[in-house]
PDB file of N, CA and C in Angstrom:
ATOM      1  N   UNK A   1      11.153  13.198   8.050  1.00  0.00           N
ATOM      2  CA  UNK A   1      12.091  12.350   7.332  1.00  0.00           C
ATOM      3  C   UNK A   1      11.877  12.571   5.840  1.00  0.00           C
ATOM      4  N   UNK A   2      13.279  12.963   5.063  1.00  0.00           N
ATOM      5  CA  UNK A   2      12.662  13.477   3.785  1.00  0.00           C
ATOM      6  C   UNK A   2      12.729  11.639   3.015  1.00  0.00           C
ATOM      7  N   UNK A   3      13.230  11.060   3.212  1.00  0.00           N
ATOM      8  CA  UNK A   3      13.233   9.834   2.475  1.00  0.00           C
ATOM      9  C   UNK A   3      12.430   8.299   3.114  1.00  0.00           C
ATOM     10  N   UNK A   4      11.796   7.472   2.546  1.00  0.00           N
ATOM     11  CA  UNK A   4      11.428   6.532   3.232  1.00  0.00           C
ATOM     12  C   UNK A   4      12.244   5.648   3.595  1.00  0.00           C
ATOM     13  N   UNK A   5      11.806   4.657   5.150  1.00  0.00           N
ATOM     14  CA  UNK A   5      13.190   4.342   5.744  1.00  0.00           C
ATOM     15  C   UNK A   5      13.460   2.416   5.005  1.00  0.00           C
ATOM     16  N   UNK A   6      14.484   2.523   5.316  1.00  0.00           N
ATOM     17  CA  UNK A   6      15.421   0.890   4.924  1.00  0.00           C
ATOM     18  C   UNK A   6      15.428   1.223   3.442  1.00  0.00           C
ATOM     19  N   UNK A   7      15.747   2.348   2.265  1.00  0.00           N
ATOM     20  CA  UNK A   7      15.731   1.991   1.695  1.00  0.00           C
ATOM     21  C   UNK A   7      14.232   2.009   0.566  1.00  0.00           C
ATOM     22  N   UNK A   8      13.434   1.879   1.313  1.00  0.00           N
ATOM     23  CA  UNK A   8      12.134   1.882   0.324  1.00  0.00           C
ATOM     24  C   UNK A   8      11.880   2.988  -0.548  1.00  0.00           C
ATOM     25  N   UNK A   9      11.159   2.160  -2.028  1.00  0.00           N
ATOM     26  CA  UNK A   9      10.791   3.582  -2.808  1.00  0.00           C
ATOM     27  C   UNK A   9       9.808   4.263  -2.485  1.00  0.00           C
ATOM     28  N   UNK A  10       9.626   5.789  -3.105  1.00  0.00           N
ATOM     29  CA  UNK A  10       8.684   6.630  -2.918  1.00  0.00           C
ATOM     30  C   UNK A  10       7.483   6.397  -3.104  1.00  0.00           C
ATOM     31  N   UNK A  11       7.135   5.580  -4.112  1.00  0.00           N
ATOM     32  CA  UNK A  11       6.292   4.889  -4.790  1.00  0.00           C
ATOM     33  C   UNK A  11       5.896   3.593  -4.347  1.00  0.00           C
ATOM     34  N   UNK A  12       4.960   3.062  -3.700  1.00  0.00           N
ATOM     35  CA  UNK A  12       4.645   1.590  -3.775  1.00  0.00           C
ATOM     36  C   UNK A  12       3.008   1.432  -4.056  1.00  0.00           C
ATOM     37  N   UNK A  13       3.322  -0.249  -5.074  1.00  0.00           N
ATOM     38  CA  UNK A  13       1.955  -0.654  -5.546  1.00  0.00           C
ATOM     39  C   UNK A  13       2.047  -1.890  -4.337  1.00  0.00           C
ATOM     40  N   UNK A  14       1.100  -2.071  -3.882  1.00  0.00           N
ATOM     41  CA  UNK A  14       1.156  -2.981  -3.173  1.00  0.00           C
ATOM     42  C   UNK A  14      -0.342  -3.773  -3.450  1.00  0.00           C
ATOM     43  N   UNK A  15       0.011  -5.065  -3.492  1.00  0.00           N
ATOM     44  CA  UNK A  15      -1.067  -5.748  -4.438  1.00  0.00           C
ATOM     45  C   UNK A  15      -0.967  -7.128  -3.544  1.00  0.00           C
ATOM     46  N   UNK A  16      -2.201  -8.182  -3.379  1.00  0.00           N
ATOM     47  CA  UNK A  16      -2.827  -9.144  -3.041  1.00  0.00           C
ATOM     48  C   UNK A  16      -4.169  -9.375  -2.753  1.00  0.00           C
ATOM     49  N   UNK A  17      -4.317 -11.076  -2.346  1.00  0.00           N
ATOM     50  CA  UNK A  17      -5.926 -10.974  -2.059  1.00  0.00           C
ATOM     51  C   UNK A  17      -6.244  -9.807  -0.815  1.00  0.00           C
ATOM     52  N   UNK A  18      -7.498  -9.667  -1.140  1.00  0.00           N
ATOM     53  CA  UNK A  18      -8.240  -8.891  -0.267  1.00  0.00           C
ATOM     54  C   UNK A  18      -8.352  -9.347   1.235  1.00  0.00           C
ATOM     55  N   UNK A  19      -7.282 -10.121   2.157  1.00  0.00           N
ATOM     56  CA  UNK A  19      -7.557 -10.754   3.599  1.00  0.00           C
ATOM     57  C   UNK A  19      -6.240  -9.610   4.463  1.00  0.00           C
ATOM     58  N   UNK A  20      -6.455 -10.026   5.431  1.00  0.00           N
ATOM     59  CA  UNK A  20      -6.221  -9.406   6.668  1.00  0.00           C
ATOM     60  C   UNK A  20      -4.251  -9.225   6.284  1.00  0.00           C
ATOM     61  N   UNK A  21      -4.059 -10.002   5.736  1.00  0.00           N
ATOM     62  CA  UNK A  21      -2.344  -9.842   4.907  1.00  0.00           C
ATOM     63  C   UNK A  21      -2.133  -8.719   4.793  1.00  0.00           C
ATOM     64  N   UNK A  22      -2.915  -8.815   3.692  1.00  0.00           N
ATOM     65  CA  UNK A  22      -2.760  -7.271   2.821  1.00  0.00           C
ATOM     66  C   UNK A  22      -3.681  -6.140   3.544  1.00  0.00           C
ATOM     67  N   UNK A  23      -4.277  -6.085   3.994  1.00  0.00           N
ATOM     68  CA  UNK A  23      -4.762  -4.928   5.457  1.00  0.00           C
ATOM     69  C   UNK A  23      -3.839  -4.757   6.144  1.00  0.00           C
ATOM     70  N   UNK A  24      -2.718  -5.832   7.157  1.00  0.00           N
ATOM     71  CA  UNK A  24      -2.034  -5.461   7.752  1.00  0.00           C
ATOM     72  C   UNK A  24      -0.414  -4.499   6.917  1.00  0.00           C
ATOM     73  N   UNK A  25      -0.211  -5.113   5.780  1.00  0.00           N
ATOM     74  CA  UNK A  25       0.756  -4.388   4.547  1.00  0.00           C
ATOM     75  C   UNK A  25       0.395  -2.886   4.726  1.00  0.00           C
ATOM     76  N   UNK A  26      -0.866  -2.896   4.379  1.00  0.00           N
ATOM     77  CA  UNK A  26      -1.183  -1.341   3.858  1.00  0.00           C
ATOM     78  C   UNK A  26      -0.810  -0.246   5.358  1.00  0.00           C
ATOM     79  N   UNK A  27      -1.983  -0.954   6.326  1.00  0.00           N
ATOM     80  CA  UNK A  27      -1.730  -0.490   7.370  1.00  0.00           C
ATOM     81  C   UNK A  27      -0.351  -0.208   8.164  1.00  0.00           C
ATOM     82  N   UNK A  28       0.637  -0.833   7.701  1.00  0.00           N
ATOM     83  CA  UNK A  28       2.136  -1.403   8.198  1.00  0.00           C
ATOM     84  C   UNK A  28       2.686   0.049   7.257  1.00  0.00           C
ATOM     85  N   UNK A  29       2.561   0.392   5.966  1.00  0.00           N
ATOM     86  CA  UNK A  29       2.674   1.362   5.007  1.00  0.00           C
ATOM     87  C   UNK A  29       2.737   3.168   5.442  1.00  0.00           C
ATOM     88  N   UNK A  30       1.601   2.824   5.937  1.00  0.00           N
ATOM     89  CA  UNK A  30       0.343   4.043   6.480  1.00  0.00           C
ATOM     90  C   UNK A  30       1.457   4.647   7.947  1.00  0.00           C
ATOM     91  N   UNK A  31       1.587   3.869   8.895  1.00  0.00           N
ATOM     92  CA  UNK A  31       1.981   3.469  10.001  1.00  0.00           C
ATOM     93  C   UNK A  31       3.411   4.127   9.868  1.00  0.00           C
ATOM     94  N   UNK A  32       4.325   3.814   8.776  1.00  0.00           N
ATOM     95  CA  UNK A  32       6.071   4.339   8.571  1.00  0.00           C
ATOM     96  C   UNK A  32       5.973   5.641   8.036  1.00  0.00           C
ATOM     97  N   UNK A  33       4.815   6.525   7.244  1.00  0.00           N
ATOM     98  CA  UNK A  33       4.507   7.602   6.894  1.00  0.00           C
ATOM     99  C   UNK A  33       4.264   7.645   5.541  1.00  0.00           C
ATOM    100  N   UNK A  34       3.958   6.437   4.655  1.00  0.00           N
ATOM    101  CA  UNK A  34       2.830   6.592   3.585  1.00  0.00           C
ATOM    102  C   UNK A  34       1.916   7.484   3.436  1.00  0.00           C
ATOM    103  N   UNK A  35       1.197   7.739   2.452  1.00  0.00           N
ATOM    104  CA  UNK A  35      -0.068   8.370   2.089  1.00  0.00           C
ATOM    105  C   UNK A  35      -0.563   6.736   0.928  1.00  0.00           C
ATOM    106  N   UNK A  36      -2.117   7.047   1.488  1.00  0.00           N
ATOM    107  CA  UNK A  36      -2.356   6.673   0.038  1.00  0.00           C
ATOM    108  C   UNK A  36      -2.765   7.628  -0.690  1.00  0.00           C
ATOM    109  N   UNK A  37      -2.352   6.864  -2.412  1.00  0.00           N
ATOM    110  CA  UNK A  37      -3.001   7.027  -3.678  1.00  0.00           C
ATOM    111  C   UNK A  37      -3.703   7.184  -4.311  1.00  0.00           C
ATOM    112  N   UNK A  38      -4.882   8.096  -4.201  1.00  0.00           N
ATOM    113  CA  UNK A  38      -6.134   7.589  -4.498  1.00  0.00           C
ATOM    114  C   UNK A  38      -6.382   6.175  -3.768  1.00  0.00           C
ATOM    115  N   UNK A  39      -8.044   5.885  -4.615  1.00  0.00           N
ATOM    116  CA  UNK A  39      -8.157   4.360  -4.117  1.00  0.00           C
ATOM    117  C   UNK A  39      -7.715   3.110  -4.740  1.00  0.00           C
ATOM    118  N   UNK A  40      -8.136   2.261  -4.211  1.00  0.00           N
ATOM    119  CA  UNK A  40      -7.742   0.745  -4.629  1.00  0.00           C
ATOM    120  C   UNK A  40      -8.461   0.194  -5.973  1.00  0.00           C
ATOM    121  N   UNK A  41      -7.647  -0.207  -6.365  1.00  0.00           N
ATOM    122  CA  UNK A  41      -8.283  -1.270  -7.903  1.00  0.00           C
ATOM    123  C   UNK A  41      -9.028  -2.438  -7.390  1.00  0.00           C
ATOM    124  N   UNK A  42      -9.554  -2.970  -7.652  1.00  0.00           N
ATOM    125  CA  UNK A  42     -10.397  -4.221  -6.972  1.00  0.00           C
ATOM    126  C   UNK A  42     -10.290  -4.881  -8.400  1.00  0.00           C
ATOM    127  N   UNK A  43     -10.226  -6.963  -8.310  1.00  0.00           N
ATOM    128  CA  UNK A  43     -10.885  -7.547  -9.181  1.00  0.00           C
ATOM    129  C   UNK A  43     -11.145  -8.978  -8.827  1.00  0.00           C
ATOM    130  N   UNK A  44     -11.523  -9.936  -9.396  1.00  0.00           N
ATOM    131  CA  UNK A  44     -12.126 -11.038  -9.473  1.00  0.00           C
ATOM    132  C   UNK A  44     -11.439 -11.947 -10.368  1.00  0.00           C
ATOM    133  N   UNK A  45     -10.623 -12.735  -9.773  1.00  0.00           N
ATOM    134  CA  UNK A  45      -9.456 -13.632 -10.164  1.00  0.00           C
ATOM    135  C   UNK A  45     -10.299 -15.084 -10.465  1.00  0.00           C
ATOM    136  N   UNK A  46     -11.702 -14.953 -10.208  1.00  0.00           N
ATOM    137  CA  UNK A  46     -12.890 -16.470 -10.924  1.00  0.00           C
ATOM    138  C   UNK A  46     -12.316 -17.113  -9.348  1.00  0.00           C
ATOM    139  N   UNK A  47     -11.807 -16.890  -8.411  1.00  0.00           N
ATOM    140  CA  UNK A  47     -11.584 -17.603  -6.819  1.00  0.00           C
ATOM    141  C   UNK A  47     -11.664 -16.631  -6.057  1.00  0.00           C
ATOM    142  N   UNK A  48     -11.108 -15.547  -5.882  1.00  0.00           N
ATOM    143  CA  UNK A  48     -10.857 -14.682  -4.607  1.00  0.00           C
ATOM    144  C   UNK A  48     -10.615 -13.279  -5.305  1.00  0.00           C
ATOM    145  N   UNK A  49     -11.179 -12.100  -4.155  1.00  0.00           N
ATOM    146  CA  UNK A  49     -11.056 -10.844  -4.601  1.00  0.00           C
ATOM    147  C   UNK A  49      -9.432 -10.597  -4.718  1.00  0.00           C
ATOM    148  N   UNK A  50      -8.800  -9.326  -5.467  1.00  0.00           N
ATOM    149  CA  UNK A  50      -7.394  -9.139  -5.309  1.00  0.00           C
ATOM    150  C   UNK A  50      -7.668  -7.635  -5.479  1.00  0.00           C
ATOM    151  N   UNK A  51      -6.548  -7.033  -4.271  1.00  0.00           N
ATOM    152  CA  UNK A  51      -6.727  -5.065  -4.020  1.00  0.00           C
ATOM    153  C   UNK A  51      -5.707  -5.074  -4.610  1.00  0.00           C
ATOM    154  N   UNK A  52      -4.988  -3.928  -5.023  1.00  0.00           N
ATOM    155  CA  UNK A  52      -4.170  -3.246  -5.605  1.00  0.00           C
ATOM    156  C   UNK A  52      -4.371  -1.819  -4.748  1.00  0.00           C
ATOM    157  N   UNK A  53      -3.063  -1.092  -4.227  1.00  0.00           N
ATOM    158  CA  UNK A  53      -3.307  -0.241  -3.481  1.00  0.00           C
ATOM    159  C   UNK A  53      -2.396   0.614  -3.310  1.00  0.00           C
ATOM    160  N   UNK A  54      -2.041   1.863  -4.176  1.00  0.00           N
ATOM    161  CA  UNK A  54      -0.948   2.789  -3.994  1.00  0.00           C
ATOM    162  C   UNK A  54      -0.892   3.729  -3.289  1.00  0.00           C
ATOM    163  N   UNK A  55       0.360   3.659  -2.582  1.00  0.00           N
ATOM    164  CA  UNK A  55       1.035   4.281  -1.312  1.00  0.00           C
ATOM    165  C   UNK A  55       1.714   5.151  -1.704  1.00  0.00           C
ATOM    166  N   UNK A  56       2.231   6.142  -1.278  1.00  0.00           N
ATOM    167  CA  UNK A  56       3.372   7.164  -1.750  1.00  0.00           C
ATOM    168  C   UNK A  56       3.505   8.319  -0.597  1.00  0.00           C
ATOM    169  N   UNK A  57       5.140   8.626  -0.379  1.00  0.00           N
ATOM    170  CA  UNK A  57       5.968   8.698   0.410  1.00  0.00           C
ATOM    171  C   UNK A  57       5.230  10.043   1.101  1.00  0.00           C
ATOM    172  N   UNK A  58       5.543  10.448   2.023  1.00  0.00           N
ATOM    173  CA  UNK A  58       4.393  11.796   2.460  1.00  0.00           C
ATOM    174  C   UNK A  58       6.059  12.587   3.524  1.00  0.00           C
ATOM    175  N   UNK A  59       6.896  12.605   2.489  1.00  0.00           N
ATOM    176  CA  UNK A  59       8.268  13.567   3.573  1.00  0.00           C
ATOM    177  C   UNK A  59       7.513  14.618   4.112  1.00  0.00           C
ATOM    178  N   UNK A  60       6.602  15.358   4.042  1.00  0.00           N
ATOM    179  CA  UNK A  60       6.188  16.349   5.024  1.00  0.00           C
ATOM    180  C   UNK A  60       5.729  15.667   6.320  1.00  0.00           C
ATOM    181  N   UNK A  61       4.674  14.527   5.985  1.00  0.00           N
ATOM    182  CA  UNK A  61       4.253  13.869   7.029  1.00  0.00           C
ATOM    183  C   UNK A  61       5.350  13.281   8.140  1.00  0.00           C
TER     184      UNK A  61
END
């Protein structure tokens, strides 16, 4: 598939706390034919960790 499907860009930042949400996002990403981006940004919001995590489109895949 040279384009990602419904519409989505080539490019996604996909960002939240660090819980099973955003694991299932990424994984959900990965799953339609994402790549990731390098790795994840990590930080410390003074309450809860937050990932940052770029995906990008893999048309060969």
């Amino acid at each position: 598939m040279a384009n990602p499907p419904d519409g989505l860009p080539v490019y996604r930042a996909l960002t939240g706390p660090d819980d099973s949400a955003f694991c299932r996002r990424v994984s959900e990403a990965l799953a339609l034919g994402y790549r990731l981006h390098e790795g994840p940004a990590v930080t410390f919001d003074g309450e809860r960790v937050i990932v940052a995590q770029a995906v990008v489109w893999d048309a060969e895949g």
